[in-house]
Protein backbone atom coordinates (compact mmCIF):
# COMPACT_ATOMS: atom_id res chain seq x y z
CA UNK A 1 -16.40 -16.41 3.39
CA UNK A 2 -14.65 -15.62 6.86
CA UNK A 3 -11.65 -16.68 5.86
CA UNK A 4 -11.51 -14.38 2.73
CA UNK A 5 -11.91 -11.26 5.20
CA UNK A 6 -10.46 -12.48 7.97
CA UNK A 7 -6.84 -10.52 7.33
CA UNK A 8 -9.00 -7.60 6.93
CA UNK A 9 -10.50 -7.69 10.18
CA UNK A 10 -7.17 -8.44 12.20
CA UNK A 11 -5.29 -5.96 10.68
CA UNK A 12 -8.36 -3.09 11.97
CA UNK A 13 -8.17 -4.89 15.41
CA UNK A 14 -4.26 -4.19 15.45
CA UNK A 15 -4.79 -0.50 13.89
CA UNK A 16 -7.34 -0.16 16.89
CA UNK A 17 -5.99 -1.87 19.56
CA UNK A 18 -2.55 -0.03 18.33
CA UNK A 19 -4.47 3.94 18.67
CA UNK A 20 -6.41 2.95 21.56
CA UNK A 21 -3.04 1.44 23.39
CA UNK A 22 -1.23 4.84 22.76
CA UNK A 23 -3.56 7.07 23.94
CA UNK A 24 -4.00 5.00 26.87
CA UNK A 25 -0.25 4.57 27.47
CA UNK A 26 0.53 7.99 26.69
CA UNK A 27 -2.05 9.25 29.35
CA UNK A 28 -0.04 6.87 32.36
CA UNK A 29 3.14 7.45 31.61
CA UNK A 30 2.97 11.24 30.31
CA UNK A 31 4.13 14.35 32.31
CA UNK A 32 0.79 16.03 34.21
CA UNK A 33 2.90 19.46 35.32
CA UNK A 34 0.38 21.93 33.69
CA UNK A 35 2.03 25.61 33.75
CA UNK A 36 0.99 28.89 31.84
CA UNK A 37 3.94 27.94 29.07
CA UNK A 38 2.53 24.47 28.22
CA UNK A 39 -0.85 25.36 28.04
CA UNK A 40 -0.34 28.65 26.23
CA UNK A 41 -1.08 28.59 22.00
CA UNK A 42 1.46 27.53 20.38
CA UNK A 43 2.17 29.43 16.71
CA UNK A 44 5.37 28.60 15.48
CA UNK A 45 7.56 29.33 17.98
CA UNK A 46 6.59 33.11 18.08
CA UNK A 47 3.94 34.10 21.13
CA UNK A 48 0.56 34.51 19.98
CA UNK A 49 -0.44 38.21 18.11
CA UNK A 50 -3.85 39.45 18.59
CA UNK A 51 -7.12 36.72 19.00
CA UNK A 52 -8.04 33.85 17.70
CA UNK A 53 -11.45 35.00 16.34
CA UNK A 54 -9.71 37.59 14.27
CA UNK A 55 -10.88 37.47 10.72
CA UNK A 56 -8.81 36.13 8.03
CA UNK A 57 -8.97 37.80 4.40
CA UNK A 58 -10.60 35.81 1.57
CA UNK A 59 -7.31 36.12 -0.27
CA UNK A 60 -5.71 33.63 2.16
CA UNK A 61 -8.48 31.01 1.02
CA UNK A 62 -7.95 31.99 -2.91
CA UNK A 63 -4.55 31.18 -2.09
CA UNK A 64 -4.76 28.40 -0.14
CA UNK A 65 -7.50 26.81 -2.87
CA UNK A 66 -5.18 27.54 -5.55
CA UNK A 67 -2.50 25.52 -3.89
CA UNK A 68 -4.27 22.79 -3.06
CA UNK A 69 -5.86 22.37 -6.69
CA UNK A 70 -2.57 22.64 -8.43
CA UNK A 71 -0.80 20.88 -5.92
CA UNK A 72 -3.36 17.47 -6.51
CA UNK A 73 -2.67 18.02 -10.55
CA UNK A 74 0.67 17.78 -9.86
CA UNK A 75 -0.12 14.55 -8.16
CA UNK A 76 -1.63 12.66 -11.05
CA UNK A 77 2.08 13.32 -12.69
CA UNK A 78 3.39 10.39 -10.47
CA UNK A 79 1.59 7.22 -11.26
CA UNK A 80 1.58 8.29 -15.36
CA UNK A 81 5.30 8.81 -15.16
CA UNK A 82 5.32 5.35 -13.64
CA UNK A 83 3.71 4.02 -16.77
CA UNK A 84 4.97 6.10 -19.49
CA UNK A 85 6.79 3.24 -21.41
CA UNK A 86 3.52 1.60 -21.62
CA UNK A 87 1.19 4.17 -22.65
CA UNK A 88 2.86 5.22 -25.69
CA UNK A 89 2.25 7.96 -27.47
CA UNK A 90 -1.34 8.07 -26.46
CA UNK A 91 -0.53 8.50 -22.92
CA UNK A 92 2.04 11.43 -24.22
CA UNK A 93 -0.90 13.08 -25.75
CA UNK A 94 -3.48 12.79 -23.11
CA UNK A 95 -1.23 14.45 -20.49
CA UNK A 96 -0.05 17.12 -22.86
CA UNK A 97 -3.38 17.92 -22.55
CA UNK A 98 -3.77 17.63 -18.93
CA UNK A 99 -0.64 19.98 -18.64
CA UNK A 100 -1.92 22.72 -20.99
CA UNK A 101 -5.31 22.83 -19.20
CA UNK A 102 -2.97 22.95 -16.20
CA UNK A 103 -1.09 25.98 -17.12
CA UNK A 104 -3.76 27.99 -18.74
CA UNK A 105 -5.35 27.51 -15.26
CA UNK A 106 -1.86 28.66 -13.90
CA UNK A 107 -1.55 31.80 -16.23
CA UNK A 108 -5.29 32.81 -15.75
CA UNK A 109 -4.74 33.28 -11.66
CA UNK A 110 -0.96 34.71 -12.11
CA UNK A 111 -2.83 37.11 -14.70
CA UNK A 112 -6.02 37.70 -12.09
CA UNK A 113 -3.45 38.55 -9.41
CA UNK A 114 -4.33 35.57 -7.16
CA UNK A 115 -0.89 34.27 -6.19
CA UNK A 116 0.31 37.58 -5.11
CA UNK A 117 -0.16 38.41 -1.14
CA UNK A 118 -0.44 41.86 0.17
């Protein structure tokens, strides 16, 4: 039974001996010259504007949620297109489905004014 999980259970020794080994080197060998520049907040190459407890509009998490819903449909497109050959017709149907249900959910928050940012 060891021997059936034993690949298993090297390859998370390496993967942990690998992160544990970085941070480790990475502490000896890395630069320690602290100054206000380094440990200043870093946004984008542009200095910080205003605080970091500032309150962020709801819109940016409509927006945000709409991305990341369409942008995991858009996802499932890969391993089908992979197998379309083999699928058939059936497979043609099913995601002609998936796509309308994908782009009435598209229309519906174009129409409710959630991809537009103000």
């Amino acid at each position: 039974m060891l021997d059936i999980y034993l690949p298993i259970l090297v390859l998370i020794g390496i993967a942990v001996a690998f992160a544990i080994g970085s941070v480790v080197f990475s502490g000896l060998i890395g630069m320690k010259k602290p100054s206000a520049v380094k440990l200043s907040p870093y946004e984008c190459g542009l200095p910080p504007v205003g605080s970091a407890r500032e309150r962020v509009s709801v819109k940016f998490y409509l927006v945000a949620v709409a991305f990341i819903v369409f942008d995991i449909e858009v996802v499932f497109l890969y391993p089908w297109a992979v197998v379309f050959k083999t699928l058939g017709w059936y497979g043609a149907a099913v995601m002609g489905v998936f796509l309308f249900v994908l782009i009435i959910g598209f229309i519906y928050d174009w129409k409710k004014g959630a991809l537009e940012w103000e």
